[in-house]
PDB file of N, CA and C in Angstrom:
ATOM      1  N   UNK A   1     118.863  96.626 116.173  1.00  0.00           N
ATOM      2  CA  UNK A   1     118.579  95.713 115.081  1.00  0.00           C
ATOM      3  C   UNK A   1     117.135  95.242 115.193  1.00  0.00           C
ATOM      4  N   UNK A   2     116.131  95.285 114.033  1.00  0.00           N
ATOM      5  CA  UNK A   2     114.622  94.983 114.536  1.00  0.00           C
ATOM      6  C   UNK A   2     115.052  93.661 114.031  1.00  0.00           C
ATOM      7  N   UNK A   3     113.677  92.824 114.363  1.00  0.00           N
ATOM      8  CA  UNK A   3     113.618  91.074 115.019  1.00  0.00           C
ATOM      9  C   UNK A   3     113.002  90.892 113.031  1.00  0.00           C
ATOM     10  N   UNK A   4     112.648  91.732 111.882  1.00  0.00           N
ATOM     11  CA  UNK A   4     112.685  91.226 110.760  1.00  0.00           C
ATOM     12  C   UNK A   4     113.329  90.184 110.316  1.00  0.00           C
ATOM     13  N   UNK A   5     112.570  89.425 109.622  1.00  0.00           N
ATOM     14  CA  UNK A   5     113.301  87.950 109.342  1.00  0.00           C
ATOM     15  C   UNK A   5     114.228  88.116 107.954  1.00  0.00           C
ATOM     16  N   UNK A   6     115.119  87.956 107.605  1.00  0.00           N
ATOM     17  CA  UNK A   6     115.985  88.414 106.915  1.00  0.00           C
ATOM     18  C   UNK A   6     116.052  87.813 105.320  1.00  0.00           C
ATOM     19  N   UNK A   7     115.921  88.454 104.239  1.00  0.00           N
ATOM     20  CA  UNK A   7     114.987  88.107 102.939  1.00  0.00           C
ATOM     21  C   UNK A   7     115.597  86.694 102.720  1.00  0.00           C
ATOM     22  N   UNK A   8     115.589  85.981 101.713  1.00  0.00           N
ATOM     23  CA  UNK A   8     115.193  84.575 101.670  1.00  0.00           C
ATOM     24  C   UNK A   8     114.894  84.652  99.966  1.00  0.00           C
ATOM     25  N   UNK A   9     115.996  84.626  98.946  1.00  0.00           N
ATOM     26  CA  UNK A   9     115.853  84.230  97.205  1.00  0.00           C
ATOM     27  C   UNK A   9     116.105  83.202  97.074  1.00  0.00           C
ATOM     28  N   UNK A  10     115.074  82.573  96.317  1.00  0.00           N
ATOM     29  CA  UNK A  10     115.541  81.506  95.930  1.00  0.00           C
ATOM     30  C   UNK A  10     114.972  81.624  93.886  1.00  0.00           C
ATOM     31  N   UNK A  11     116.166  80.739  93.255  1.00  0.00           N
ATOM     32  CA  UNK A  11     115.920  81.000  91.729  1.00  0.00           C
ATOM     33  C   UNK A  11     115.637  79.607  91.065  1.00  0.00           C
ATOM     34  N   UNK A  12     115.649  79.544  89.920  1.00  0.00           N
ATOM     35  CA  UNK A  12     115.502  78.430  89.329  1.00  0.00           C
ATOM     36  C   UNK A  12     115.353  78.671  87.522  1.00  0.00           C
ATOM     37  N   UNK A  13     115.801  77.737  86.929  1.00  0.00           N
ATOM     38  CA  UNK A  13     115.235  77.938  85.727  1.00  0.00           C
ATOM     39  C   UNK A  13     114.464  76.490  85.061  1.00  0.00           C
ATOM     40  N   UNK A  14     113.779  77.221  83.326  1.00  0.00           N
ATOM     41  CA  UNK A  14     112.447  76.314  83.119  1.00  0.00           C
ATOM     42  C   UNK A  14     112.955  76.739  82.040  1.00  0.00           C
ATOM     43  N   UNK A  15     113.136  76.374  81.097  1.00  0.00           N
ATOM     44  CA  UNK A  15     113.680  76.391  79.504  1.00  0.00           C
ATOM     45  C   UNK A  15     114.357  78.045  79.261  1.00  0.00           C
ATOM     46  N   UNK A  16     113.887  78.742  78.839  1.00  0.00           N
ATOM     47  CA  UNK A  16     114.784  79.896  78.748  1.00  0.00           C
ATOM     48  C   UNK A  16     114.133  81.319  79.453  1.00  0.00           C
ATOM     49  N   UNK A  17     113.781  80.340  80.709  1.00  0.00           N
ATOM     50  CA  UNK A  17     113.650  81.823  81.530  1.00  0.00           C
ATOM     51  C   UNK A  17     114.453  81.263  83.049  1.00  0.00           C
ATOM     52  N   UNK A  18     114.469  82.866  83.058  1.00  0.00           N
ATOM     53  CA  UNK A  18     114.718  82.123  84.692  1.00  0.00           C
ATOM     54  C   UNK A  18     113.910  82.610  86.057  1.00  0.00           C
ATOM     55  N   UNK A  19     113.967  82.313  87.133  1.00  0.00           N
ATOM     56  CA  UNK A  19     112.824  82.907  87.622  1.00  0.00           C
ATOM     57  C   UNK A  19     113.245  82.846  89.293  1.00  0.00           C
ATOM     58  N   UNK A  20     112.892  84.152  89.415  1.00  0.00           N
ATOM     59  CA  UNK A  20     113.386  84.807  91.085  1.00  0.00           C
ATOM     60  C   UNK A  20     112.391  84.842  91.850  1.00  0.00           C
ATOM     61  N   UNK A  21     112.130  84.379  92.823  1.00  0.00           N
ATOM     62  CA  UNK A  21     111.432  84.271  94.169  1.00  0.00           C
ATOM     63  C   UNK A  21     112.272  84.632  94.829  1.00  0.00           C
ATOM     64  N   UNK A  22     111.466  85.996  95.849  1.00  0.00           N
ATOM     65  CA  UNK A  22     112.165  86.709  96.787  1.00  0.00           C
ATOM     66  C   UNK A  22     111.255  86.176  97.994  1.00  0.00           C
ATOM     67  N   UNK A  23     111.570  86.134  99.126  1.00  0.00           N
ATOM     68  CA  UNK A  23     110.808  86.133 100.460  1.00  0.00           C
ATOM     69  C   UNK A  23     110.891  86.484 101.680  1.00  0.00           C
ATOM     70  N   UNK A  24     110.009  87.630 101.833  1.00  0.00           N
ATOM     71  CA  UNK A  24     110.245  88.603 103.081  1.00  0.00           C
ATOM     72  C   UNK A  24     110.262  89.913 102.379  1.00  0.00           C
ATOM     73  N   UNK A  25     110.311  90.831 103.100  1.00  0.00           N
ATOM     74  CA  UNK A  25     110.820  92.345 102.934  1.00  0.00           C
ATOM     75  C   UNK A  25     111.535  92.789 101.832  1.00  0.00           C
ATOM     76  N   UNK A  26     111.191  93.377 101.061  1.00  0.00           N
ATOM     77  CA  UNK A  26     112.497  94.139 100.208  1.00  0.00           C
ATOM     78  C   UNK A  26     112.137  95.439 100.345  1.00  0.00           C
ATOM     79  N   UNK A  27     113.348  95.725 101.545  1.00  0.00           N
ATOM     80  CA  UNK A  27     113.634  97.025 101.982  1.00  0.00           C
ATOM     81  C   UNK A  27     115.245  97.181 101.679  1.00  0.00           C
ATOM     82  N   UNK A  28     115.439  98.627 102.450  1.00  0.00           N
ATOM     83  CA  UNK A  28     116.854  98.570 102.064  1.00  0.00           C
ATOM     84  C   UNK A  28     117.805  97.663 102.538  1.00  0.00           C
ATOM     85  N   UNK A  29     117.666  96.790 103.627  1.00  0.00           N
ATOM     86  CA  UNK A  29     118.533  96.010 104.035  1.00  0.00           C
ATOM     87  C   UNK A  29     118.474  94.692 103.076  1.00  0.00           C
ATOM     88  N   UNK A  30     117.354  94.209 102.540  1.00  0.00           N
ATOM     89  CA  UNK A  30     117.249  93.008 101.334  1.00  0.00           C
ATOM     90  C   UNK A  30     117.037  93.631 100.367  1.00  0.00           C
ATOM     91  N   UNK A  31     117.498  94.933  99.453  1.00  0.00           N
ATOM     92  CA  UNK A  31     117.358  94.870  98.083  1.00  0.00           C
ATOM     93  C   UNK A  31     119.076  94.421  97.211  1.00  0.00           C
ATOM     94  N   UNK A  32     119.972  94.669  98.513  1.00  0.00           N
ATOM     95  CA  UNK A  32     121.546  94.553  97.649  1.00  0.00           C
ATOM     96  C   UNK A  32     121.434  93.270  97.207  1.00  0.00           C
ATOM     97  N   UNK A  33     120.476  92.180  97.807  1.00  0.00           N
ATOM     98  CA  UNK A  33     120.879  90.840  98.169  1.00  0.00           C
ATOM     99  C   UNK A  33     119.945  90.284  96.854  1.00  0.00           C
ATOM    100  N   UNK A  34     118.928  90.928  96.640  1.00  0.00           N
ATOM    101  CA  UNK A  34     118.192  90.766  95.447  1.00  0.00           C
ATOM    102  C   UNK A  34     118.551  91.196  94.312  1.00  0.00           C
ATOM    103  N   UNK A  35     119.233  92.571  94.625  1.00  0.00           N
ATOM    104  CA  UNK A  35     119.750  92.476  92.977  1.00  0.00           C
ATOM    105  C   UNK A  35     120.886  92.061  92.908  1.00  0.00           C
ATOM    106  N   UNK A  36     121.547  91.543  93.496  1.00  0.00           N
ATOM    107  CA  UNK A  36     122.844  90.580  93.639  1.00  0.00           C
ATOM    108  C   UNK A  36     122.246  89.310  92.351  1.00  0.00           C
ATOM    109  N   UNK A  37     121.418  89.106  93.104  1.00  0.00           N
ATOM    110  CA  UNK A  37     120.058  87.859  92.397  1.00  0.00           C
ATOM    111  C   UNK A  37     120.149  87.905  91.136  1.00  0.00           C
ATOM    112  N   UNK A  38     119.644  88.826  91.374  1.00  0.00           N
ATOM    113  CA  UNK A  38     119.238  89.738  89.711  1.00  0.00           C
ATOM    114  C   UNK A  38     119.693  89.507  88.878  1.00  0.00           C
ATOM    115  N   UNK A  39     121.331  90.198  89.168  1.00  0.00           N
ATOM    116  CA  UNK A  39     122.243  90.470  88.206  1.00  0.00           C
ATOM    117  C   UNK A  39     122.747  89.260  87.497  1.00  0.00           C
ATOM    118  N   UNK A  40     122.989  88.147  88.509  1.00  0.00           N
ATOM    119  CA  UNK A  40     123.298  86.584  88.382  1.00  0.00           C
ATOM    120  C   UNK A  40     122.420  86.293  87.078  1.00  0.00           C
ATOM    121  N   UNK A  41     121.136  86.189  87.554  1.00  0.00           N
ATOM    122  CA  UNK A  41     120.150  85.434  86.925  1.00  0.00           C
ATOM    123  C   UNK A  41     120.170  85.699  85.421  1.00  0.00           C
ATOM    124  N   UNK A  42     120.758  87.262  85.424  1.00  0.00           N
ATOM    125  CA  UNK A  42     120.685  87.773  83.966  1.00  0.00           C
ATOM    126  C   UNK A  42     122.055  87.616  83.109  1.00  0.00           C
ATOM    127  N   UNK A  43     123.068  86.945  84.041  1.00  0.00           N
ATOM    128  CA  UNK A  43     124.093  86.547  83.583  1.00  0.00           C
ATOM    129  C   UNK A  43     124.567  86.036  81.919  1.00  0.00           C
ATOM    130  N   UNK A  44     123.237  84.946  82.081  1.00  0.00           N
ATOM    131  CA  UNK A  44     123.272  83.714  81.190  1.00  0.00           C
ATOM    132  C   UNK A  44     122.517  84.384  79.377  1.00  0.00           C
ATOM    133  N   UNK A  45     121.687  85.626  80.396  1.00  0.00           N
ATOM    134  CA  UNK A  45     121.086  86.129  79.031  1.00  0.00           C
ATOM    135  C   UNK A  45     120.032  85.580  78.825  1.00  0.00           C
ATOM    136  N   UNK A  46     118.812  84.828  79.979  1.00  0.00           N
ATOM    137  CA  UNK A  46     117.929  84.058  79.467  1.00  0.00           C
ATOM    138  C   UNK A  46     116.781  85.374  78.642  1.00  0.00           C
ATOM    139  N   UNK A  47     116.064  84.387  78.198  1.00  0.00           N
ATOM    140  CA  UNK A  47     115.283  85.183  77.367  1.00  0.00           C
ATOM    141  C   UNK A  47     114.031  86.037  77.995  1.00  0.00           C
ATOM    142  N   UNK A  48     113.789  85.572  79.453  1.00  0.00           N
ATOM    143  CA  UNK A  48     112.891  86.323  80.387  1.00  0.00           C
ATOM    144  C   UNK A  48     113.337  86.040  81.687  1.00  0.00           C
ATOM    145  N   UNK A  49     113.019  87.209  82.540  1.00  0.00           N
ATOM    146  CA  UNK A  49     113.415  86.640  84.060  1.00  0.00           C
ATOM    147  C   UNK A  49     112.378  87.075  84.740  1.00  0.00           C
ATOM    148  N   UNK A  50     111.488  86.258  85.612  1.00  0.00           N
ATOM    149  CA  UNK A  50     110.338  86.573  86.048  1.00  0.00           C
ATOM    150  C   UNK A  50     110.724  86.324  87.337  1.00  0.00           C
ATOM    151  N   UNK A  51     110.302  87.702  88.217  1.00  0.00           N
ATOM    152  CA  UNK A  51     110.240  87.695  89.492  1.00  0.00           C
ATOM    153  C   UNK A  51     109.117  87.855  90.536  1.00  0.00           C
ATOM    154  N   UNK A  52     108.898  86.236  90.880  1.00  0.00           N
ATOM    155  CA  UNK A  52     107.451  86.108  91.398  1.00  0.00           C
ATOM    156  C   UNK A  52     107.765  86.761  93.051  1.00  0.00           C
ATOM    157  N   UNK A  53     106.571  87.838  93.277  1.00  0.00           N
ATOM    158  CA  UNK A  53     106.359  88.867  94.024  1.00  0.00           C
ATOM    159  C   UNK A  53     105.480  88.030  95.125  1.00  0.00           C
ATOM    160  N   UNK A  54     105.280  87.121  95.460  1.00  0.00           N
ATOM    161  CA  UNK A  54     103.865  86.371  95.927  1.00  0.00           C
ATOM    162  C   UNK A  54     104.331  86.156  97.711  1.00  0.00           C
ATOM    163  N   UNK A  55     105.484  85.725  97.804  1.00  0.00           N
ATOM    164  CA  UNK A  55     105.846  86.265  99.165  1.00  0.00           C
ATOM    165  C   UNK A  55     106.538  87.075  99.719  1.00  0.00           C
ATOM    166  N   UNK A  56     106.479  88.600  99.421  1.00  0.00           N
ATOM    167  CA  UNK A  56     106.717  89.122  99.531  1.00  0.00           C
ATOM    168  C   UNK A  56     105.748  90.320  99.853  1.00  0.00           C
ATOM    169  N   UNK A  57     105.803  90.450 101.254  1.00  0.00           N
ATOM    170  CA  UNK A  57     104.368  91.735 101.924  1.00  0.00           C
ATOM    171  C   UNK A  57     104.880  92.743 101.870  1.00  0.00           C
ATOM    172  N   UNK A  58     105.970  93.601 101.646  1.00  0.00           N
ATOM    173  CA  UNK A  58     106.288  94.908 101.746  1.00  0.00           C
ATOM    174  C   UNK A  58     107.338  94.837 101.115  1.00  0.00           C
ATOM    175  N   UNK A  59     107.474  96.145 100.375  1.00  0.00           N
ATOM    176  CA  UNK A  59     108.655  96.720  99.149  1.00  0.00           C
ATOM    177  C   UNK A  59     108.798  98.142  99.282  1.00  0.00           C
ATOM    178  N   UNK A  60     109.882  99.020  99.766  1.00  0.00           N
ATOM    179  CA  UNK A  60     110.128 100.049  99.729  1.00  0.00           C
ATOM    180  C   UNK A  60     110.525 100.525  98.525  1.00  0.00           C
ATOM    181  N   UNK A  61     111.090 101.811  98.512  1.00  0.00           N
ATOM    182  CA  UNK A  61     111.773 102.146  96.823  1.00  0.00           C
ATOM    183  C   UNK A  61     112.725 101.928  96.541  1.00  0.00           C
ATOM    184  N   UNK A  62     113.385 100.873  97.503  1.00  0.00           N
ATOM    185  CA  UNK A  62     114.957 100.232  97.161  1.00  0.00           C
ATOM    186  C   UNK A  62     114.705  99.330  96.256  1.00  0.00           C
ATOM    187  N   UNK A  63     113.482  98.673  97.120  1.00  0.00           N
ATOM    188  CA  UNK A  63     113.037  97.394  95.876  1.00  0.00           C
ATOM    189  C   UNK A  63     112.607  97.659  94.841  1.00  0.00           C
ATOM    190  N   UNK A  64     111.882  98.961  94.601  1.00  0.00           N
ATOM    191  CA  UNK A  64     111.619  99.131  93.470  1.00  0.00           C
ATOM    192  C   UNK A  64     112.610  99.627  92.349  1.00  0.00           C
ATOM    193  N   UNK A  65     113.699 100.535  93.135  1.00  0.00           N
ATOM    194  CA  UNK A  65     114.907 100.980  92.109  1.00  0.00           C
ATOM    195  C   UNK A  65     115.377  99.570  91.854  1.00  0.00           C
ATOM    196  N   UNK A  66     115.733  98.596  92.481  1.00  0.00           N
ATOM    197  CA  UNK A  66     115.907  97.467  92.102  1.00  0.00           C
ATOM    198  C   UNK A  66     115.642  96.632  90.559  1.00  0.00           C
ATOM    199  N   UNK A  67     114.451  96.616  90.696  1.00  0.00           N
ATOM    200  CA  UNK A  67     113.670  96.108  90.004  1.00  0.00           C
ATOM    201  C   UNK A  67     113.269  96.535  88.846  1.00  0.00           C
ATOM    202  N   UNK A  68     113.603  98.531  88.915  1.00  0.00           N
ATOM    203  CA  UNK A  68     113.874  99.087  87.736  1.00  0.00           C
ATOM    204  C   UNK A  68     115.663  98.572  87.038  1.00  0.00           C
ATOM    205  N   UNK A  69     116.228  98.544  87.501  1.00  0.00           N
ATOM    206  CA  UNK A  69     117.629  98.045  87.626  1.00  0.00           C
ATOM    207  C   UNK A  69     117.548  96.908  86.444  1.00  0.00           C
ATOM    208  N   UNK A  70     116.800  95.967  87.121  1.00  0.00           N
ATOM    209  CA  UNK A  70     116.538  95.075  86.690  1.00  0.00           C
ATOM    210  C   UNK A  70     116.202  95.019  85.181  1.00  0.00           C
ATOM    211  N   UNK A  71     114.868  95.699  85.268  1.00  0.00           N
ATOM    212  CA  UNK A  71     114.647  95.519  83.446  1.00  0.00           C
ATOM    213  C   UNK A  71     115.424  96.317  82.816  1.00  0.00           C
ATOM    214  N   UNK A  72     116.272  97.176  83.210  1.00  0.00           N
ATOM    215  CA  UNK A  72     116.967  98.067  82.428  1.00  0.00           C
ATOM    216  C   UNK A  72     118.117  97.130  81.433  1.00  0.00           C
ATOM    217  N   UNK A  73     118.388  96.114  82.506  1.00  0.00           N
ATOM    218  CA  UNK A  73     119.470  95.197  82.284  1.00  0.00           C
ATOM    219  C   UNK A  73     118.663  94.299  81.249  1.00  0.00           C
ATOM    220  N   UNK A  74     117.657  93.694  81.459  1.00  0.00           N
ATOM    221  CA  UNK A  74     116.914  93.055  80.570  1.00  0.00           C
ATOM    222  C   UNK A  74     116.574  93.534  78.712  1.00  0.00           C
ATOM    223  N   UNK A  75     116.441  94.483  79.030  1.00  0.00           N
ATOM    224  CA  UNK A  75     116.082  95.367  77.801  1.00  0.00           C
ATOM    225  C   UNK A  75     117.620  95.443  76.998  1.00  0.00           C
ATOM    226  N   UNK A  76     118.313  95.682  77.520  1.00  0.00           N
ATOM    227  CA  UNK A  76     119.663  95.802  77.054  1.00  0.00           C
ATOM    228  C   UNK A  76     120.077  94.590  76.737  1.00  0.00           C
ATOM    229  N   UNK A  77     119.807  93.263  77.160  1.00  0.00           N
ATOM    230  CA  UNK A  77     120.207  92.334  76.485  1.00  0.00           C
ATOM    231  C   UNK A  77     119.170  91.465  75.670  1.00  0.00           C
ATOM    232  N   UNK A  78     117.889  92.438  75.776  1.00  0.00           N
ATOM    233  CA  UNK A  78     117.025  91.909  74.829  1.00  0.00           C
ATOM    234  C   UNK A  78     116.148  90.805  75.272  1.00  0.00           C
ATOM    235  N   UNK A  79     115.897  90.739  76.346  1.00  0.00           N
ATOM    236  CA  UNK A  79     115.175  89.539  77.302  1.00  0.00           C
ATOM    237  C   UNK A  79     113.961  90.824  77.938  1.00  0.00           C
ATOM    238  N   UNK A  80     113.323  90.126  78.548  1.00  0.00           N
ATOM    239  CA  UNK A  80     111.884  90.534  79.436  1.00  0.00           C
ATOM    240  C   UNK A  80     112.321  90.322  80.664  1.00  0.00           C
ATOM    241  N   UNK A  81     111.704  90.719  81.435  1.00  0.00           N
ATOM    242  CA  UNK A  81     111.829  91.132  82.967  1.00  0.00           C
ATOM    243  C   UNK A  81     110.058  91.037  83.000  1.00  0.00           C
ATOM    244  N   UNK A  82     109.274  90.254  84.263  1.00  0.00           N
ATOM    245  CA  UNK A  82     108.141  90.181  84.043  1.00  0.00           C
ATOM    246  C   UNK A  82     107.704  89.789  85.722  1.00  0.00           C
ATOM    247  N   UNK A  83     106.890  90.267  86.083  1.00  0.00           N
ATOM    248  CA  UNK A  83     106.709  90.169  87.589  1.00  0.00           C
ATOM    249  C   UNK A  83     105.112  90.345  87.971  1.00  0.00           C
ATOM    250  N   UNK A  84     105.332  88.848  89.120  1.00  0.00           N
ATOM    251  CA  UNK A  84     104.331  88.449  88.844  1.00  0.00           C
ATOM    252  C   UNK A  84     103.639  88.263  90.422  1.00  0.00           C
ATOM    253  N   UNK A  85     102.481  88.010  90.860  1.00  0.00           N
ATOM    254  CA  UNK A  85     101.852  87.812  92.028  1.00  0.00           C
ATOM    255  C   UNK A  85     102.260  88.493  93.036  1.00  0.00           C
ATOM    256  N   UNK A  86     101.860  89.543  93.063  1.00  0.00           N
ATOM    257  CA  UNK A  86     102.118  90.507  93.483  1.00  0.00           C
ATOM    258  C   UNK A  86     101.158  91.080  94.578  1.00  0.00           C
ATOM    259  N   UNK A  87     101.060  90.926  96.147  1.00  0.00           N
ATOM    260  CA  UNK A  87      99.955  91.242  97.004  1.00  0.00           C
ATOM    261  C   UNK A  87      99.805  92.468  96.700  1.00  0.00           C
ATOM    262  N   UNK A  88      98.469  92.903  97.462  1.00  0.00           N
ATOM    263  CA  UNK A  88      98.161  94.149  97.361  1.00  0.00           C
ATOM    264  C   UNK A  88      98.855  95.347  97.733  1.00  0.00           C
ATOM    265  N   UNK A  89      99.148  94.998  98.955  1.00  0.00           N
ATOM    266  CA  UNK A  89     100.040  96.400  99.559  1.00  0.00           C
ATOM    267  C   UNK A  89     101.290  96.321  98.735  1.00  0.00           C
ATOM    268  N   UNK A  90     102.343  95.498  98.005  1.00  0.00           N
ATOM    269  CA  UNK A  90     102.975  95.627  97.206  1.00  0.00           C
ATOM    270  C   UNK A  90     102.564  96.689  95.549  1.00  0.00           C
ATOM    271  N   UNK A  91     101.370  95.763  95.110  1.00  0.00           N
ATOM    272  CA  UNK A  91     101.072  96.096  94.070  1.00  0.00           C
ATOM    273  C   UNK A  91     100.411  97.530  94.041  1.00  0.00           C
ATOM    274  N   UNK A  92      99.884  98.236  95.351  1.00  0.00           N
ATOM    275  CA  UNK A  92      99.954  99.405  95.781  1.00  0.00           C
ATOM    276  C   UNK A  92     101.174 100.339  95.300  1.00  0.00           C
ATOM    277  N   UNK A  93     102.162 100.037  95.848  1.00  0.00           N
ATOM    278  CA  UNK A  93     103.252 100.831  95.784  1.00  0.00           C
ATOM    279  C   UNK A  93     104.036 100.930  94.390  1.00  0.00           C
ATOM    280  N   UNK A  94     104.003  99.833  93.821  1.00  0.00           N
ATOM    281  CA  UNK A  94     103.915  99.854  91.803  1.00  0.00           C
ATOM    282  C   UNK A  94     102.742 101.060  91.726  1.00  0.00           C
ATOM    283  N   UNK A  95     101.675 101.119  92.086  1.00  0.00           N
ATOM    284  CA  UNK A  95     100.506 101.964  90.972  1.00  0.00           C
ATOM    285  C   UNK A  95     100.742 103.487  91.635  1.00  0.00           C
ATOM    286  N   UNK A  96     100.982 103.329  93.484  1.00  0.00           N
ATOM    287  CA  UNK A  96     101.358 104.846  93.329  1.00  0.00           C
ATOM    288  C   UNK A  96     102.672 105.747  92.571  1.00  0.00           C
ATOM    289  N   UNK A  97     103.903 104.819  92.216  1.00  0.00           N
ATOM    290  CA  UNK A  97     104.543 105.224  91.610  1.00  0.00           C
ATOM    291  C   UNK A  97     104.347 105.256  90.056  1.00  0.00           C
ATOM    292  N   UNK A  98     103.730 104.842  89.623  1.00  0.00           N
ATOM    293  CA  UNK A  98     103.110 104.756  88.341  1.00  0.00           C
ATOM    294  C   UNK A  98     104.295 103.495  87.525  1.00  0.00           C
ATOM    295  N   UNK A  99     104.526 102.909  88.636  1.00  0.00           N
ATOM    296  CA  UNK A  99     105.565 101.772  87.811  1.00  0.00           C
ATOM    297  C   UNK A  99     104.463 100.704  87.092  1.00  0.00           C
ATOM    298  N   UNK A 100     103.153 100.627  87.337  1.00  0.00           N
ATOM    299  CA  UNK A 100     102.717  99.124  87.147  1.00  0.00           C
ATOM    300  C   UNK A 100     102.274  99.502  85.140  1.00  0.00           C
ATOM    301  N   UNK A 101     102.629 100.672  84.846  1.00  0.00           N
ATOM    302  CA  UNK A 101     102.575 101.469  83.528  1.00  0.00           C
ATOM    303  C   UNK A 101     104.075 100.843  82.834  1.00  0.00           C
ATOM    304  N   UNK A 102     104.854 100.845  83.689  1.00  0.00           N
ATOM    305  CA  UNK A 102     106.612 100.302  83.130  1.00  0.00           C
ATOM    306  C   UNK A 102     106.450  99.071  82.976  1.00  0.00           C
ATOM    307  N   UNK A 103     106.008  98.460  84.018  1.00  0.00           N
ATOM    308  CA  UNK A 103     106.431  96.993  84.213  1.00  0.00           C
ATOM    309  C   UNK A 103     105.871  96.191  83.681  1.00  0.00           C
ATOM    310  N   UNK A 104     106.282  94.662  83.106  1.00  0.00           N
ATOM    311  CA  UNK A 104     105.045  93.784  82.535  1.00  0.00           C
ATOM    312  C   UNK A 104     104.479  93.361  83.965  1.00  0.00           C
ATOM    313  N   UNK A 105     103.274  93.355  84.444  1.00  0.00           N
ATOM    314  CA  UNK A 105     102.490  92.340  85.413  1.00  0.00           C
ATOM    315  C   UNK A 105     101.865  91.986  85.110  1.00  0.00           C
ATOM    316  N   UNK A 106     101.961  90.617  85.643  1.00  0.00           N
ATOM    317  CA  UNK A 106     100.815  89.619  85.774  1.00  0.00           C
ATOM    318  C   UNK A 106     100.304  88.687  86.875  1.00  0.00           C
ATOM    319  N   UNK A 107      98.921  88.118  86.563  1.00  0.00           N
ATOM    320  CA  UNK A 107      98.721  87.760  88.293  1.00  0.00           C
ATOM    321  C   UNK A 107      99.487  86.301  88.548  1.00  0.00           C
ATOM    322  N   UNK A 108     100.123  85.524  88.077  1.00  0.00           N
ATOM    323  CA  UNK A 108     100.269  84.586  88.138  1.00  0.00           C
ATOM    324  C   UNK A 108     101.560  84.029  87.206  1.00  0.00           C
ATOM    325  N   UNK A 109     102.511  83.500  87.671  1.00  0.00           N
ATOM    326  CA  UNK A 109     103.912  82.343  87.152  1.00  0.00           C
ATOM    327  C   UNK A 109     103.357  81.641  85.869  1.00  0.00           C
ATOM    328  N   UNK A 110     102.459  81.279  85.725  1.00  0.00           N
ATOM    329  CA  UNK A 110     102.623  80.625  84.814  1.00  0.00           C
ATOM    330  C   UNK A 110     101.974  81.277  83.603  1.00  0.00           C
ATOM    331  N   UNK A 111     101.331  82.522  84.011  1.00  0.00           N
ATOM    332  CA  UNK A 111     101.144  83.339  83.002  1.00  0.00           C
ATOM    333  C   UNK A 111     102.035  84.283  82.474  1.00  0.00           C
ATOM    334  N   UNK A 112     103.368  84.492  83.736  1.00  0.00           N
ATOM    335  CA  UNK A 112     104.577  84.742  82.945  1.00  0.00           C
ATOM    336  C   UNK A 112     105.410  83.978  82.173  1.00  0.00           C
ATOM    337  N   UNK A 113     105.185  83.107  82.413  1.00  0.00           N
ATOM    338  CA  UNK A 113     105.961  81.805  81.591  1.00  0.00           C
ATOM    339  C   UNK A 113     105.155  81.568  80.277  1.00  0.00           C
ATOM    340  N   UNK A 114     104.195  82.290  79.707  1.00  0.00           N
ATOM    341  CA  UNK A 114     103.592  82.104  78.722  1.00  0.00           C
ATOM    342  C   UNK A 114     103.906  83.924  77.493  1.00  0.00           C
ATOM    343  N   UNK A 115     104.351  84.685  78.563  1.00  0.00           N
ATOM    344  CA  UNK A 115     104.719  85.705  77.519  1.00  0.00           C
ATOM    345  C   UNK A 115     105.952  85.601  76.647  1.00  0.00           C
TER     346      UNK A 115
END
C-alpha cells in the first residue's frame, strides 16, 4: 500500500451550480470516489457543475475518463460541466490528450461561475 494521502471531495452549492473540489490524486484508486461525487452533484440537475482542479497535482486517465463521464451526464441533462484551476502538470495531461479542445476551462471559480 503506498503512504499517498487518500483523495479528499468536498462540494457545495451557489445558486444553480454546484461545485466539486477534489484534493489529492485522481488516480485509479480516487476516481470511483469522485465520480461517486459527480454523479450526486448532478443529481439535482443544477444548471452547471464546476470542478475546481486547483488542488489537485496529478490526474491519470481514470480521472480523466471520469470527468469525461461527467460532462456526458451534463450534456444530457442540459447543464455545463466546467473545470477550473487547473495546475500545470494536470493541465498538461488535458492538452496531451487533446481534452482541453472538449472541455470548458478556465483559470479561475469565479470565472466559472460567470459562464
Amino acid at each position: 500500500m503506498s503512504n499517498t494521502q487518500e483523495l479528499e471531495i468536498f462540494t457545495e452549492t451557489i445558486d444553480d451550480a454546484v461545485i466539486v473540489r477534489p484534493v489529492g490524486d485522481i488516480d485509479l484508486s480516487g476516481a470511483p470516489a469522485l465520480r461517486q461525487q459527480l454523479k450526486q452533484a448532478q443529481e439535482t440537475r443544477p444548471g452547471r457543475v464546476v470542478v475546481d482542479l486547483g488542488e489537485v497535482p496529478y490526474m491519470d486517465s481514470s480521472g480523466l475518463a471520469t470527468l469525461v463521464e461527467a460532462m456526458q451526464i451534463a450534456r444530457k441533462n442540459q447543464g455545463k460541466l466546467i473545470i477550473c484551476a487547473l495546475q500545470q502538470k494536470v493541465r498538461s495531461i488535458f492538452e496531451i490528450a487533446r481534452l482541453d479542445m472538449v472541455f470548458k476551462i478556465v483559470n479561475t471559480r469565479d470565472e466559472a461561475m460567470t459562464l
